[in-house]
Protein backbone atom coordinates (compact mmCIF):
# COMPACT_ATOMS: atom_id res chain seq x y z
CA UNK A 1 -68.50 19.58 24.54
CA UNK A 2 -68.37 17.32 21.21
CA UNK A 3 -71.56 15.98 22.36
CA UNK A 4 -73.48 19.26 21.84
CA UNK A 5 -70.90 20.27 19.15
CA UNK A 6 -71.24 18.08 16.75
CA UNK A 7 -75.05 18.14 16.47
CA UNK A 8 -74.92 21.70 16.33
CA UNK A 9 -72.86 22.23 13.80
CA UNK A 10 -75.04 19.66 11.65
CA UNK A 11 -77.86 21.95 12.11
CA UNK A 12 -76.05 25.21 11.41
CA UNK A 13 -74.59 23.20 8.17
CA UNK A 14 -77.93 21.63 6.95
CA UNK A 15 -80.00 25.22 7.38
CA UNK A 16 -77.49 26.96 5.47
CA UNK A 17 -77.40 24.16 3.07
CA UNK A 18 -81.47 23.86 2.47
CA UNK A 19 -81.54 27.85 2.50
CA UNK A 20 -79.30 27.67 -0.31
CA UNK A 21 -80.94 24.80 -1.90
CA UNK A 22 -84.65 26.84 -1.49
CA UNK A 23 -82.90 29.66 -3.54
CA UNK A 24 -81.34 27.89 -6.02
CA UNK A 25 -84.34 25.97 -7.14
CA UNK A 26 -86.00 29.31 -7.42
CA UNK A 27 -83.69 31.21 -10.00
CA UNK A 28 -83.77 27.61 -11.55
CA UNK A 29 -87.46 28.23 -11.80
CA UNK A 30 -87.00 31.64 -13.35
CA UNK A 31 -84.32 30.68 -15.64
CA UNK A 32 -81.83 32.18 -14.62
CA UNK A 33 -78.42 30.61 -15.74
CA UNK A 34 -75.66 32.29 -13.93
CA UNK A 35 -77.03 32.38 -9.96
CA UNK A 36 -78.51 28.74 -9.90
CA UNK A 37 -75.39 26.93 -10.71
CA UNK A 38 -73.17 29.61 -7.92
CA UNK A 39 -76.02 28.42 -5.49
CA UNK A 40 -75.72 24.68 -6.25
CA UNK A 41 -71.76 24.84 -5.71
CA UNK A 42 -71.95 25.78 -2.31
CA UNK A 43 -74.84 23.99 -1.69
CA UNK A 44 -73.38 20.61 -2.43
CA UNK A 45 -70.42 21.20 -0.29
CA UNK A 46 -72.34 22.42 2.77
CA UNK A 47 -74.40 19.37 2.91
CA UNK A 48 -71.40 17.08 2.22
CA UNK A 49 -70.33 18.16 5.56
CA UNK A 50 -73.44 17.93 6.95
CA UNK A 51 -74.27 14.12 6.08
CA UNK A 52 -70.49 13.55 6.36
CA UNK A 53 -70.76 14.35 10.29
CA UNK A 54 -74.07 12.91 10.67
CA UNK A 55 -73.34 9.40 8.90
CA UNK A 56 -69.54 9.49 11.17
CA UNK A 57 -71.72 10.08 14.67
CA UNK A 58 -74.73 7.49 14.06
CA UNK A 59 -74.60 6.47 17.67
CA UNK A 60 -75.03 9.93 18.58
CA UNK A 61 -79.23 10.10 18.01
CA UNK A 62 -78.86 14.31 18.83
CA UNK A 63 -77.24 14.25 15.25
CA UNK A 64 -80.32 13.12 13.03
CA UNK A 65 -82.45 15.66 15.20
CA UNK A 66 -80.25 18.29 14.16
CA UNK A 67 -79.97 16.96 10.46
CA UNK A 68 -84.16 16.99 10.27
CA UNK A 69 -84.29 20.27 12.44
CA UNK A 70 -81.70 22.06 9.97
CA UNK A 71 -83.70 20.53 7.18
CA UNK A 72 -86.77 22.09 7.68
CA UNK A 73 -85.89 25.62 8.85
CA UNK A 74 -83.86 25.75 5.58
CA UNK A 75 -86.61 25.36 3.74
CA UNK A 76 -88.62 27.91 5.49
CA UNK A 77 -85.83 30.61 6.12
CA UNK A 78 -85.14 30.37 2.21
CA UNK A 79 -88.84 31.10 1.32
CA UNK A 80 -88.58 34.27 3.56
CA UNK A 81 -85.57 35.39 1.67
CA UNK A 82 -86.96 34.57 -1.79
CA UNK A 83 -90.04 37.01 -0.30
CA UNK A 84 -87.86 39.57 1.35
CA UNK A 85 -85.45 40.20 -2.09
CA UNK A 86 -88.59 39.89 -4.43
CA UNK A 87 -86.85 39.36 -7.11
CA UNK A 88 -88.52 39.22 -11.14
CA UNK A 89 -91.97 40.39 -12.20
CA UNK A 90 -95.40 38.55 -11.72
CA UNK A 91 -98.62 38.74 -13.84
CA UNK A 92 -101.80 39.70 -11.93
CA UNK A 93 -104.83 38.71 -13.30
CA UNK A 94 -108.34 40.48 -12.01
CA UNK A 95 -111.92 39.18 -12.51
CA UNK A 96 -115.35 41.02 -11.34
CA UNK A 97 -118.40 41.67 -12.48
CA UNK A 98 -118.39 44.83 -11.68
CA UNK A 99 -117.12 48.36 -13.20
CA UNK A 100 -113.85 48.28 -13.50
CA UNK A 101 -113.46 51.53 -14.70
CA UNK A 102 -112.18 52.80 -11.51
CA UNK A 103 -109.91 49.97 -11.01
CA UNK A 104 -108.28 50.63 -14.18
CA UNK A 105 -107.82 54.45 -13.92
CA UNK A 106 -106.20 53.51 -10.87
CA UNK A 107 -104.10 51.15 -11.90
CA UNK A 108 -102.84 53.46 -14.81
CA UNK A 109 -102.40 56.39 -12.69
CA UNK A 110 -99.84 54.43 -10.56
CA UNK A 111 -97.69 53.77 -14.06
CA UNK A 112 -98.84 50.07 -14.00
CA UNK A 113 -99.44 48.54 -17.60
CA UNK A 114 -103.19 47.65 -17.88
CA UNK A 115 -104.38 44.95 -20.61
CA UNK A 116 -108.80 44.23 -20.09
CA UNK A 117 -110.36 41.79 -22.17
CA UNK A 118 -114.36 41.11 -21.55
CA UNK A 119 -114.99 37.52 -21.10
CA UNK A 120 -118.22 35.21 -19.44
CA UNK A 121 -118.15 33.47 -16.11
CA UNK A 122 -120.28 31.45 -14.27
CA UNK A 123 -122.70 34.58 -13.31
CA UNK A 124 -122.77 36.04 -16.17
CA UNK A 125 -120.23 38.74 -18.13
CA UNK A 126 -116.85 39.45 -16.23
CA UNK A 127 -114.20 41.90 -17.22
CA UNK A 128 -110.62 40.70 -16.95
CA UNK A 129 -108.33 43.27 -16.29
CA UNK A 130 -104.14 42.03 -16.39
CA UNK A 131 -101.01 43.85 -15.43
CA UNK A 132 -97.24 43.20 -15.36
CA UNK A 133 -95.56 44.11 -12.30
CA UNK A 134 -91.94 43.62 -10.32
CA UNK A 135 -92.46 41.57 -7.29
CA UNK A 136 -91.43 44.17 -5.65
CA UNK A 137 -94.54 46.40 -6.35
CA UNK A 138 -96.82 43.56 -6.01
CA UNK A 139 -98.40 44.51 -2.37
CA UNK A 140 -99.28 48.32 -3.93
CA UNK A 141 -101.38 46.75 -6.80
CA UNK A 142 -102.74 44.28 -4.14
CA UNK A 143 -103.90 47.15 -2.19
CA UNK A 144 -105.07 49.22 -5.48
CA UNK A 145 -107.35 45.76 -5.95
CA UNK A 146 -108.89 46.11 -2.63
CA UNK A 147 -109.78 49.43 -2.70
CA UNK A 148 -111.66 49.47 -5.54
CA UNK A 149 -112.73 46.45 -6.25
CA UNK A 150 -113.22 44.42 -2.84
CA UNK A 151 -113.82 40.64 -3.14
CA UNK A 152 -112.59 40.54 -6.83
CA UNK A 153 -110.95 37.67 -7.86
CA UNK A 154 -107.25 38.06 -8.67
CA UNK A 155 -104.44 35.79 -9.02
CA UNK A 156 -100.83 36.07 -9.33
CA UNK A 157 -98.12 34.19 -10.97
CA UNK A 158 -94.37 34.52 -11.78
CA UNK A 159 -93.08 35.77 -15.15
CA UNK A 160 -90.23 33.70 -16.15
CA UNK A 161 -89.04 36.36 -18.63
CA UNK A 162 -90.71 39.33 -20.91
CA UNK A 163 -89.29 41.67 -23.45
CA UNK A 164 -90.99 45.17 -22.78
CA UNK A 165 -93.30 46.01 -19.96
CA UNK A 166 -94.76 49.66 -18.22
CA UNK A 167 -93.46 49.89 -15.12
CA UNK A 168 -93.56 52.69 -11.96
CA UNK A 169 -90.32 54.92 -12.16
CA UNK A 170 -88.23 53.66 -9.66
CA UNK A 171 -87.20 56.33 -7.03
CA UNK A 172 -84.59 58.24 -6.91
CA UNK A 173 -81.46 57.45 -4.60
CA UNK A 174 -80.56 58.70 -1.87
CA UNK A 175 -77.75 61.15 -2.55
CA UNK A 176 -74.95 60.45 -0.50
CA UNK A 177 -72.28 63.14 -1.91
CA UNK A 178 -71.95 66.64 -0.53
CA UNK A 179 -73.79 69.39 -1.38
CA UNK A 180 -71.08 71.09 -2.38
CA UNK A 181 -70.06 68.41 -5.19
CA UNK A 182 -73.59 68.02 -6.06
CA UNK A 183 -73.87 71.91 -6.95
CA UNK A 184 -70.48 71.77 -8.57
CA UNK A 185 -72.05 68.81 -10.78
CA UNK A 186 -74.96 70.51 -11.08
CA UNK A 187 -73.78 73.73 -12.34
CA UNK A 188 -71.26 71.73 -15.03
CA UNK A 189 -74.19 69.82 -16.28
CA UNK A 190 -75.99 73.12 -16.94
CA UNK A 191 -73.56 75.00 -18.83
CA UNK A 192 -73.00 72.22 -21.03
CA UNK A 193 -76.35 72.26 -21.89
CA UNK A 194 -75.88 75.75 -22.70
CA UNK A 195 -73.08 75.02 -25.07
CA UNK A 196 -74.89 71.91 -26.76
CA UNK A 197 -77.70 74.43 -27.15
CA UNK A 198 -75.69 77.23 -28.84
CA UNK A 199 -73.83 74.80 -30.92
CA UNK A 200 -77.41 74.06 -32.44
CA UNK A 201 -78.14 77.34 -32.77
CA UNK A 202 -75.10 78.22 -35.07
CA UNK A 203 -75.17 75.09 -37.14
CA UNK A 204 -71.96 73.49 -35.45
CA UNK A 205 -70.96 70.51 -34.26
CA UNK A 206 -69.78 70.09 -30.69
CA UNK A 207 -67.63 67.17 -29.29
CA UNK A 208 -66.68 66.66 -26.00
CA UNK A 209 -64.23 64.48 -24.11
């Protein structure tokens, strides 16, 4: 049993410790302070044990298989995770030679912040049309792109950090309270308005706890 055990635990160890790695070098990436440094704590300790057991079983060959084999499904299972949480906002940049005029009405009726600049490519004119968006909503502008303008260039990169940016409403929670508390809530929040309303009406000031 400590045959099989050992290696296996390496592997569990060194996946969990390269997912963690993946991630961390990530949010270090995208600047973010607080996460990277979290991530690199456990990380370090995980793979202490790891190489720890492997270097104490180097007769034991099924070890370093499980040390590489850990390795490199780390790396991929923490790409899949950086992709599945989609975390931070990307630039997406769009070239044609064509009428964008569409593509940008589009793009603006979905809440998406549109910047276009005219500019010369190898062909001839081009019109470059840019947008901020959370990674998040990435695959919807994707799929505004190749709707209306099929075979355009376009190329997307990570924004580190931004101060102000148009973005799609997010939508609204689920409500998980009952509808009796929600109509309760509901009906407070209107008569306040109502007294907020008359208060304005007769000059006077209204506080409430």
């Amino acid at each position: 049993m400590a045959t099989f055990a050992i290696p296996l635990l390496i592997f569990v160890a060194e996946v969990c410790a390269l997912t963690v790695s993946t991630l961390r070098i990530i949010f270090v990436a995208r600047g973010n302070k607080y996460i990277a440094p979290l991530l690199g704590f456990f990380e370090i300790m995980i793979w202490l044990f790891a190489i720890g057991e492997t270097m104490r079983n180097l007769d034991n060959w099924a070890c370093f298989i499980a040390f590489a084999l850990g390795f490199t499904l780390g790396n991929y299972f923490g790409i899949l995770i950086d992709k599945w949480l989609a975390l931070g906002a990307a630039i997406v940049r769009i070239i044609t030679n064509h009428d964008a005029t569409e593509l940008i009405a589009q793009l603006r009726a979905a809440n998406f912040g549109v910047t276009t600049l005219d500019g010369v490519g190898a062909t001839g004119k081009v019109q470059i049309v840019m947008t901020m968006v959370k990674r998040k909503q990435l695959a919807h502008v994707v799929a505004i792109i190749e709707e209306h303008q099929p075979g355009a260039f376009y190329s997307v990169e990570d924004l580190q950090s931004a101060r102000d940016g148009i973005f799609p409403a997010p939508k609204e929670s689920a409500n998980f309270l009952p509808k009796s508390i929600v109509k309760v809530l509901q009906l407070m929040k209107v008569k306040k308005g109502s007294l907020i309303e008359r208060g304005e009406h007769q000059g006077s000031v209204i506080v409430s706890k």
